[in-house]
Protein backbone atom coordinates (compact mmCIF):
# COMPACT_ATOMS: atom_id res chain seq x y z
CA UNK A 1 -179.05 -179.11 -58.34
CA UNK A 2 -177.32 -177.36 -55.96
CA UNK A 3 -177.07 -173.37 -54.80
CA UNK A 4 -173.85 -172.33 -56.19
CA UNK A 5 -172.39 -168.69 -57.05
CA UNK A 6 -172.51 -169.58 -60.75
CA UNK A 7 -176.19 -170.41 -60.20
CA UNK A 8 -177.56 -167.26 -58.75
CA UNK A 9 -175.27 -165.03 -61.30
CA UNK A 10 -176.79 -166.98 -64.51
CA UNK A 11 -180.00 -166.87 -63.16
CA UNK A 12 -179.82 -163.02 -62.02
CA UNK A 13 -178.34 -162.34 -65.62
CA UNK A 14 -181.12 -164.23 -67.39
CA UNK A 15 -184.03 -162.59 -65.28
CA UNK A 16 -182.36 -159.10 -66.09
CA UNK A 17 -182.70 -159.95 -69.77
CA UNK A 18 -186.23 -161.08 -69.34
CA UNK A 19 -187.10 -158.23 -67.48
CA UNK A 20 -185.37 -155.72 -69.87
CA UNK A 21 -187.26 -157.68 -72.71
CA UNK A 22 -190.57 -157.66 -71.10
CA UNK A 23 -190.14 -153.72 -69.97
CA UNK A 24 -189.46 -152.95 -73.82
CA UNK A 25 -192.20 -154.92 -75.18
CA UNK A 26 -194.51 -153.59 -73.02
CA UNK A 27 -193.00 -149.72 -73.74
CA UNK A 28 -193.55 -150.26 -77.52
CA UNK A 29 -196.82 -150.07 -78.87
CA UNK A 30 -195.85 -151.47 -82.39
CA UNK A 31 -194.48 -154.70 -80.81
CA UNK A 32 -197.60 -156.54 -80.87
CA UNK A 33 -198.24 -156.01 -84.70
CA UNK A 34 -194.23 -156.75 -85.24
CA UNK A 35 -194.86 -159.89 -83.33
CA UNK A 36 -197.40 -161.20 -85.49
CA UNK A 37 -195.32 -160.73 -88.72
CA UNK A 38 -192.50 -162.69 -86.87
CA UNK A 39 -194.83 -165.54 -86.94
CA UNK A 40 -195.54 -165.55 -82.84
CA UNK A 41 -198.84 -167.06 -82.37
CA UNK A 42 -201.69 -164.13 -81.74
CA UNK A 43 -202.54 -165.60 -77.99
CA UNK A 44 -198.86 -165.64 -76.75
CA UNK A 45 -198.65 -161.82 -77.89
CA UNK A 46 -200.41 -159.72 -75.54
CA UNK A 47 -199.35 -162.25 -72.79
CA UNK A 48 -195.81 -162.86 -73.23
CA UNK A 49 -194.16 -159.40 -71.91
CA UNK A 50 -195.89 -159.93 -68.79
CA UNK A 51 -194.77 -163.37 -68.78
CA UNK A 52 -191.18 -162.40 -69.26
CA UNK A 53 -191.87 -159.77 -66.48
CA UNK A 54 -192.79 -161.87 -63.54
CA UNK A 55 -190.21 -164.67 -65.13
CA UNK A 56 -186.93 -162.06 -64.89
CA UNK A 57 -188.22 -160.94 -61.30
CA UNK A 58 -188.22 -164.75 -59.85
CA UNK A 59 -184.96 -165.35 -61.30
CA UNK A 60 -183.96 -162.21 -59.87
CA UNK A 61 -185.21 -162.98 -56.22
CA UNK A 62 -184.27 -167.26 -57.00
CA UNK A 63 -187.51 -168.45 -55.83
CA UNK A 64 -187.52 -171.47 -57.74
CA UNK A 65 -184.89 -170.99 -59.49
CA UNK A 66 -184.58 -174.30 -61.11
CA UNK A 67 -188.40 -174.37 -61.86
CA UNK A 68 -187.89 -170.46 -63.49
CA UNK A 69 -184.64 -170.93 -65.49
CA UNK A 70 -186.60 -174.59 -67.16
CA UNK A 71 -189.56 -172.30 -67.73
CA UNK A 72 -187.26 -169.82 -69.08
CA UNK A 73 -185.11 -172.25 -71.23
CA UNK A 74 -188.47 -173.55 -73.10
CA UNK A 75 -189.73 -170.28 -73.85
CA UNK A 76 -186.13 -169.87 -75.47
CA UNK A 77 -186.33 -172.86 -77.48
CA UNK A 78 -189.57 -172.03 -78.44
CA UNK A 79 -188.12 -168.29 -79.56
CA UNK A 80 -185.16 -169.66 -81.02
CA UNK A 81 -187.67 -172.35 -83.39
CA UNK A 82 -189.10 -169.53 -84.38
CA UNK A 83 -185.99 -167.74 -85.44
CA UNK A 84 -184.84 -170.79 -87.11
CA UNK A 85 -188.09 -171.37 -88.92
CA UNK A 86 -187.66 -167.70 -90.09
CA UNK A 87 -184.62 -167.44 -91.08
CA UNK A 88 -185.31 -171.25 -93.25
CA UNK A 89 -187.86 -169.69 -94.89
CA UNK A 90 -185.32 -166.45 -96.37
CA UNK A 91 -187.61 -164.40 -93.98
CA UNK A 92 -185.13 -161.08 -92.43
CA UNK A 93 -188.14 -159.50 -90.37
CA UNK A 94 -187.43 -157.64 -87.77
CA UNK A 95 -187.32 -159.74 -83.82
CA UNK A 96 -188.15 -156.62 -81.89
CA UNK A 97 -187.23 -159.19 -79.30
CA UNK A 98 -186.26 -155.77 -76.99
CA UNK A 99 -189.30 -153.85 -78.62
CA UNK A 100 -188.73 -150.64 -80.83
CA UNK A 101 -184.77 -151.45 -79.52
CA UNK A 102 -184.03 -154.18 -81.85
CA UNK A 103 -185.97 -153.46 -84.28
CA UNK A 104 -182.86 -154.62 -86.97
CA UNK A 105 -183.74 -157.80 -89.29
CA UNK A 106 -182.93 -161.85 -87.40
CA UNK A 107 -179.88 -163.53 -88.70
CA UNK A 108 -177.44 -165.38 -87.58
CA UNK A 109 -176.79 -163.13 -84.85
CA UNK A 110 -179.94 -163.50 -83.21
CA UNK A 111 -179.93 -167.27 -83.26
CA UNK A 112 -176.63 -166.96 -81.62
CA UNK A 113 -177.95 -164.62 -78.86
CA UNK A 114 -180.53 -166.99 -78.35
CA UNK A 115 -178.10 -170.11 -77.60
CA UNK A 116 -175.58 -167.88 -74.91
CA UNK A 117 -179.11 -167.08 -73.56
CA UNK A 118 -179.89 -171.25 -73.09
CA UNK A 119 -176.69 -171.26 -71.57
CA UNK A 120 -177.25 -168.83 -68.66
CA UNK A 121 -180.84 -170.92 -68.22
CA UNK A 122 -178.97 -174.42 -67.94
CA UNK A 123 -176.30 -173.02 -65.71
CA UNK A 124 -179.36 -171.40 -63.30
CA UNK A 125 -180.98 -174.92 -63.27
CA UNK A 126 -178.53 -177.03 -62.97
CA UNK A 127 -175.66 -175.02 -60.48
């Protein structure tokens, strides 16, 4: 694991996703209840736009960066399950993954999203 260009752009991308995320959540006061009907479980809720918050800043700064893009690549998989788990189950409702932004039904898409979103956080640990 090295310091490379590629490294500190993936990572920078990634924490400006994060932070963008976490900003939104935290702006939208109907995220937590949308949360809950996407299946997130009720202790993560009121923790995880801070968490994606102080997350996107490290990456950002890249203190740590291999320690914040792994942290960030499991709370992806852990979204992405969720999607998956969703979608399995003929369940459309609505990610709000950017709060009152995106507030359009998961498909495909969003599972895709998800993945280019790994990507950046594999780059950022490994480069």
């Amino acid at each position: 694991m090295g310091d490379t260009l590629a490294g500190r752009i993936a990572g920078m991308a990634l924490g400006v996703v994060l932070l963008v995320s976490g900003a939104a959540k935290r702006a939208d006061r109907g995220w937590p209840a949308t949360a809950a009907a996407f299946g997130a479980p009720a202790w993560t809720i009121p923790a995880l736009p801070w968490f994606e918050l102080v997350l996107g800043g490290v990456l950002i700064t890249g203190i740590a960066r291999p320690l914040a893009a792994a942290l960030a690549a499991a709370a992806l998989l852990a979204f992405t399950a969720l999607l998956v788990a969703n979608l399995a189950r003929g369940r459309r409702v609505p990610c709000a993954c950017f709060g009152a932004r995106s507030g359009r039904p998961i498909g495909a898409w969003s599972v895709v999203r998800n993945l280019g979103l790994l990507g950046l956080a594999a780059v950022a640990f490994v480069a």
